[in-house]
Protein backbone atom coordinates (compact mmCIF):
# COMPACT_ATOMS: atom_id res chain seq x y z
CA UNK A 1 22.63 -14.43 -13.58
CA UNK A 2 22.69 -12.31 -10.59
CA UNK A 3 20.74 -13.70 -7.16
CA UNK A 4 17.49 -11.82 -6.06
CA UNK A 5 19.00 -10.96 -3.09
CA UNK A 6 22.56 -10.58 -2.40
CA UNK A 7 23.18 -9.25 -6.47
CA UNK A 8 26.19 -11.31 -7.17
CA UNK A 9 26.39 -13.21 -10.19
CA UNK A 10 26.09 -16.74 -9.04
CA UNK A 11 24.57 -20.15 -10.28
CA UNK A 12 20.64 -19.77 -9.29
CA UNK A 13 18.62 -22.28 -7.16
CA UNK A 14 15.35 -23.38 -8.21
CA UNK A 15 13.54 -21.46 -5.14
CA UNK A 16 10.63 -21.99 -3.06
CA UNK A 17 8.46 -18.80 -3.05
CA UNK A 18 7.08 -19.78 0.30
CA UNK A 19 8.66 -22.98 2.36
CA UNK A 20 7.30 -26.32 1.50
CA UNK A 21 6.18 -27.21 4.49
CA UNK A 22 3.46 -25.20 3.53
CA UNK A 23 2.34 -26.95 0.78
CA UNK A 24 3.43 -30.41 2.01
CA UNK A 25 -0.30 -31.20 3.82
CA UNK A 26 -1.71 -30.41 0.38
CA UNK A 27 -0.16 -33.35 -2.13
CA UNK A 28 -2.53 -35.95 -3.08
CA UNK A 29 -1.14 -39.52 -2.37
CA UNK A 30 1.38 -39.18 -5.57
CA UNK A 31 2.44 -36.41 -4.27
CA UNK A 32 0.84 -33.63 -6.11
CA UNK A 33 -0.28 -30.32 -6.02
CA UNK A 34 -2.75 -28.48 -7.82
CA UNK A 35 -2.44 -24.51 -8.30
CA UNK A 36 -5.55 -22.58 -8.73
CA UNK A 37 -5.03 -18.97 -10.26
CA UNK A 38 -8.18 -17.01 -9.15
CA UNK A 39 -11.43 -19.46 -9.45
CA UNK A 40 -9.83 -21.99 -11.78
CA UNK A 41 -6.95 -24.38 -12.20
CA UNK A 42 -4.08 -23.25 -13.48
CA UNK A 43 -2.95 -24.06 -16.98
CA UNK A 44 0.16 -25.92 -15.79
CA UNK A 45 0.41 -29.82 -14.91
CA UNK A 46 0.29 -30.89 -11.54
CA UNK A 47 3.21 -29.98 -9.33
CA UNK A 48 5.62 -32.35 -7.12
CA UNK A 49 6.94 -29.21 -5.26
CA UNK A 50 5.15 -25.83 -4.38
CA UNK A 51 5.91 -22.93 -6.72
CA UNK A 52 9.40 -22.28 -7.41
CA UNK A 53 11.67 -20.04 -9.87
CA UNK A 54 14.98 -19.03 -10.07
CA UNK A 55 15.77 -16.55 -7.64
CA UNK A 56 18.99 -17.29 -5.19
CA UNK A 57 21.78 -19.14 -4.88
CA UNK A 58 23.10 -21.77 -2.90
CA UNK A 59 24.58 -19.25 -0.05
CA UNK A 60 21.33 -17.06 0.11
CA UNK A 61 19.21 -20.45 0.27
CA UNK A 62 21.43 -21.25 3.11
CA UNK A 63 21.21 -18.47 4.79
CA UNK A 64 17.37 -18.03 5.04
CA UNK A 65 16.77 -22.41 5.61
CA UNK A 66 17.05 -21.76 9.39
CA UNK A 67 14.43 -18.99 9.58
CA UNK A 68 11.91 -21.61 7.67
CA UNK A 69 13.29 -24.26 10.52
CA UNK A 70 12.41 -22.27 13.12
CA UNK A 71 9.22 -20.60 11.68
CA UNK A 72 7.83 -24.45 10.73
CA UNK A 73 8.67 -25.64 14.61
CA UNK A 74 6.38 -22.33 15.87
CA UNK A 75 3.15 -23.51 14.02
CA UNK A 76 3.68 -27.06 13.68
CA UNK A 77 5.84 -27.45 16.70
CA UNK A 78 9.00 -29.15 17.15
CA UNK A 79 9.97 -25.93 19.74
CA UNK A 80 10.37 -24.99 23.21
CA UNK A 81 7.51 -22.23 23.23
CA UNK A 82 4.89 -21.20 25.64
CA UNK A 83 1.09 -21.48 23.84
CA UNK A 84 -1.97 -20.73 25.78
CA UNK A 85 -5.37 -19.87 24.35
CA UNK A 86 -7.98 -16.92 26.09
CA UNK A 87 -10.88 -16.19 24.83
CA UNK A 88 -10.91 -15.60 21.26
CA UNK A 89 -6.92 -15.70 20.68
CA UNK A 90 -3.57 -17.77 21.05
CA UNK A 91 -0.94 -15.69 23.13
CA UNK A 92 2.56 -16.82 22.59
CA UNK A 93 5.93 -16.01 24.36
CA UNK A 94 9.39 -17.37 24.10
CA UNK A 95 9.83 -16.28 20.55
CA UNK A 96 13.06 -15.66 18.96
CA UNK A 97 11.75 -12.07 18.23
CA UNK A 98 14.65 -12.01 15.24
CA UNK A 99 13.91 -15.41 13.57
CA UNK A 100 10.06 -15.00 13.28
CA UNK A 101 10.61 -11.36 11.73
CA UNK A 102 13.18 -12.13 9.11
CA UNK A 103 11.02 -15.06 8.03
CA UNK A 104 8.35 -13.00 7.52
CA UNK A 105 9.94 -9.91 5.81
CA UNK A 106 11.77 -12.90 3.35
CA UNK A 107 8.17 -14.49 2.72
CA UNK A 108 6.78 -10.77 1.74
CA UNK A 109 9.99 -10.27 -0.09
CA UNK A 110 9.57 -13.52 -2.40
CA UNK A 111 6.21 -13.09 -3.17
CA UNK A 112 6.79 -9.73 -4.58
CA UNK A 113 10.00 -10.33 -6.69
CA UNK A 114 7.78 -13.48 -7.99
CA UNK A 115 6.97 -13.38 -11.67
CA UNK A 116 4.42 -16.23 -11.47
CA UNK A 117 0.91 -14.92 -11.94
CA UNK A 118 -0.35 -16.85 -8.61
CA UNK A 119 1.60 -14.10 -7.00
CA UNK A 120 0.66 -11.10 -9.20
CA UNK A 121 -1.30 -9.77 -6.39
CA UNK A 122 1.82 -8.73 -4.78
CA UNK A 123 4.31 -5.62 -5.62
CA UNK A 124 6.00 -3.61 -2.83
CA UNK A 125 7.12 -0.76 -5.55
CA UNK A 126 9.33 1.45 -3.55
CA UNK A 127 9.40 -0.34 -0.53
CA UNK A 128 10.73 -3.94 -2.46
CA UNK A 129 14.58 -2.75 -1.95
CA UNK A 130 14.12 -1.66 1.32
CA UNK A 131 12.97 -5.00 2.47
CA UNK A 132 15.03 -6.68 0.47
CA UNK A 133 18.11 -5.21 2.51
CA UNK A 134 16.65 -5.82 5.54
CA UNK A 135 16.50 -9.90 4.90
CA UNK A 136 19.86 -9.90 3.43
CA UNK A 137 21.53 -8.13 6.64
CA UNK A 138 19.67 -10.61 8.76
CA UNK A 139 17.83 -7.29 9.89
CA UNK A 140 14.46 -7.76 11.60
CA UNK A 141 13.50 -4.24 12.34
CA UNK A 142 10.72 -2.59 14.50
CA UNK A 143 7.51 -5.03 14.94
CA UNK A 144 5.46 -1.98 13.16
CA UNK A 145 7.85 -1.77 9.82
CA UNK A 146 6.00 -4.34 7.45
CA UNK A 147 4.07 -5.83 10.35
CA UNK A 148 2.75 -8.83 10.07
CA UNK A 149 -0.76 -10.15 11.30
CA UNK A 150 -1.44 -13.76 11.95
CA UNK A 151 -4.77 -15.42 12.42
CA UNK A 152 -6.03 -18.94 12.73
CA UNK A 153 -9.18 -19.14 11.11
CA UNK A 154 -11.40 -22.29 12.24
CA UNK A 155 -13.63 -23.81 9.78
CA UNK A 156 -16.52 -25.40 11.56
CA UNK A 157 -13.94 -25.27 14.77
CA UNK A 158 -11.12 -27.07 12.57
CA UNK A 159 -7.90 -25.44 11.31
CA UNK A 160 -7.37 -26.71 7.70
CA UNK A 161 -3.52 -27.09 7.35
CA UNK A 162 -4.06 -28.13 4.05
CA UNK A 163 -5.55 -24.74 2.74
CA UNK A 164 -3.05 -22.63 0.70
CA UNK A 165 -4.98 -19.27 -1.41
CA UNK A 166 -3.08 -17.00 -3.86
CA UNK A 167 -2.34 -13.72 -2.18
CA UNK A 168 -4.71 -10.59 -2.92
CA UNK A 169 -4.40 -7.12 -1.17
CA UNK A 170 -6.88 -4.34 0.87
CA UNK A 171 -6.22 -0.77 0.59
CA UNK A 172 -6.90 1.89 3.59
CA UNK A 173 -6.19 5.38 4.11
CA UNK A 174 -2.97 4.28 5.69
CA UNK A 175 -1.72 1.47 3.03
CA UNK A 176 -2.06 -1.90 1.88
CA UNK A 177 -2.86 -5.11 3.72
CA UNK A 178 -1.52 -8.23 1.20
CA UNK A 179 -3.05 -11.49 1.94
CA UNK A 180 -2.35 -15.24 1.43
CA UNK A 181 -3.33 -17.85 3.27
CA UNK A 182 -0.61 -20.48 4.00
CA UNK A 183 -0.97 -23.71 6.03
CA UNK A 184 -4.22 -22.57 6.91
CA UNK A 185 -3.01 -19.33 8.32
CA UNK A 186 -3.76 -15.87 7.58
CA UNK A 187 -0.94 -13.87 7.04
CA UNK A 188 -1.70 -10.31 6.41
CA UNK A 189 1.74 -8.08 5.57
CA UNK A 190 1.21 -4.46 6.29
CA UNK A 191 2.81 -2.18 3.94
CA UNK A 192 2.96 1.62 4.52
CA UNK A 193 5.13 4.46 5.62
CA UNK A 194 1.92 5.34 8.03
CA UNK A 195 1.79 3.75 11.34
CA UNK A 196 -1.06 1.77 12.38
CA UNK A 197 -2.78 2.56 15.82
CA UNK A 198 -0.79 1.52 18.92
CA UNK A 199 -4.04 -1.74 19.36
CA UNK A 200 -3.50 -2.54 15.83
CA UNK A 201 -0.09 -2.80 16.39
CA UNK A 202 -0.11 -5.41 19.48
CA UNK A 203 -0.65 -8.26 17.47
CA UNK A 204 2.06 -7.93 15.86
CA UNK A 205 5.08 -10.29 17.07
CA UNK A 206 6.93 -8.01 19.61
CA UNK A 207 10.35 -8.06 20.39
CA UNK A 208 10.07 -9.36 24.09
CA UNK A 209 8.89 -12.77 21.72
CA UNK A 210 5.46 -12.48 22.84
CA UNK A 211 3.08 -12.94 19.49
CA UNK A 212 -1.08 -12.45 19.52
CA UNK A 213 -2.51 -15.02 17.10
CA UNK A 214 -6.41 -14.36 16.91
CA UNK A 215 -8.55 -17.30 16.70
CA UNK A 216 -11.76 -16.54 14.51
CA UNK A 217 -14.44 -18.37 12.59
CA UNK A 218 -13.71 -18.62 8.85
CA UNK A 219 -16.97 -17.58 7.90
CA UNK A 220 -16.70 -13.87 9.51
CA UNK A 221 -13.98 -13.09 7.74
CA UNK A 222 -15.66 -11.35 4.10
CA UNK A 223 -12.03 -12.46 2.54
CA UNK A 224 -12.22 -16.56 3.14
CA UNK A 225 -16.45 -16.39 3.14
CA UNK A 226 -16.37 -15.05 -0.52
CA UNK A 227 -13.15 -17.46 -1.98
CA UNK A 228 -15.42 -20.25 -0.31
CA UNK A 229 -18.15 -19.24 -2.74
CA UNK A 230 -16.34 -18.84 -5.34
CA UNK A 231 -14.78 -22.47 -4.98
CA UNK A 232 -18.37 -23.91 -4.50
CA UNK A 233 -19.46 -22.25 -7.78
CA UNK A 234 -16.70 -23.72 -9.97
């Protein structure tokens, strides 16, 4: 069969959707991992490794393991950055502006090719190839093409490391916003051919590797406040 991503026909890896250091804070002490599609469990056994299907071979696996290196030593540490926190939000410099934005536009990527149902939230349509491209030629583009926003969202003043949610999406008059909460994170992946304002925009990772991470309670954010309902009620 053919890999995802560079099209030849080569023997396929059993691949990680999103890197398992995400999921690693979530496995119960025999190591397992339960996967909740919408407001139940899903109907398959417990898992010893986060989500995974056969999508790329060995090379392209090899090619995108440094970009999850890097991206795990950013939020979990393990590398030389600058981190200070004002007000409301981290601010972040001494980014490799190219590592953090090809690990991104892979992790949108992924989940879209994906044909799991805990990612049938996510389909880029037109704009799939066009990404794909860009992670195979190592491309990282303009912060604003498939930008990505990044929040830490405190639960009573905690950051929950071991909170993963299936992804969903928000639609505006300019696109779509797909969400999925990994490590405790908030990503949200802008897709659109629309610009967003110049402010929106800023907290995007830039290419001087300067990043804005905004620090906000869990509970004003409508998206978390109503999946913690729904997990209370089931």
């Amino acid at each position: 069969m053919s890999c995802k991503l560079c099209l030849q026909k080569k023997q396929l890896q059993n691949s990680h959707i999103v890197p398992e250091f995400f999921y690693k804070p979530c496995y119960d002490e025999k190591h397992r991992i339960y996967a909740r599609i919408g407001s139940k469990l899903a109907d398959i056994p417990p898992l010893q490794k986060g989500l995974r299907e056969r999508l790329l071979c060995r090379d392209c696996e090899q090619k995108l393991s440094p970009y999850e290196k890097y991206n795990r030593e950013v939020l979990y540490g393990g590398v030389e950055i600058t981190v200070s926190q004002k007000g409301g939000r981290i601010e972040i410099t001494g980014l490799d502006y190219n590592r953090i934005r090809v690990f991104q536009l892979s992790l949108l990527w992924r989940m879209s090719i994906a044909t799991h149902q805990f990612w049938r939230s996510v389909g880029l349509g037109k704009h799939e190839e066009r990404v794909r491209k860009m992670v195979l030629n190592e491309d990282p583009g303009e912060p604003h093409q498939y930008g990505v926003y990044c929040i830490a969202p405190l639960f009573d003043g905690q950051l929950l490391t071991d909170f993963i949610l299936e992804p969903d999406f928000k639609r505006n008059h300019r696109g779509r916003f797909y969400r999925v909460v990994l490590g405790g994170y908030l990503f949200m992946f802008y897709v659109s051919a629309v610009r967003m304002p110049e402010v929106g925009e800023q907290v995007f990772v830039q290419q001087d590797g300067s990043w804005i991470v905004p620090v906000i309670n869990a509970w004003d954010i409508e998206f978390l406040r109503e999946e913690a309902k729904r997990i209370a009620n089931n």
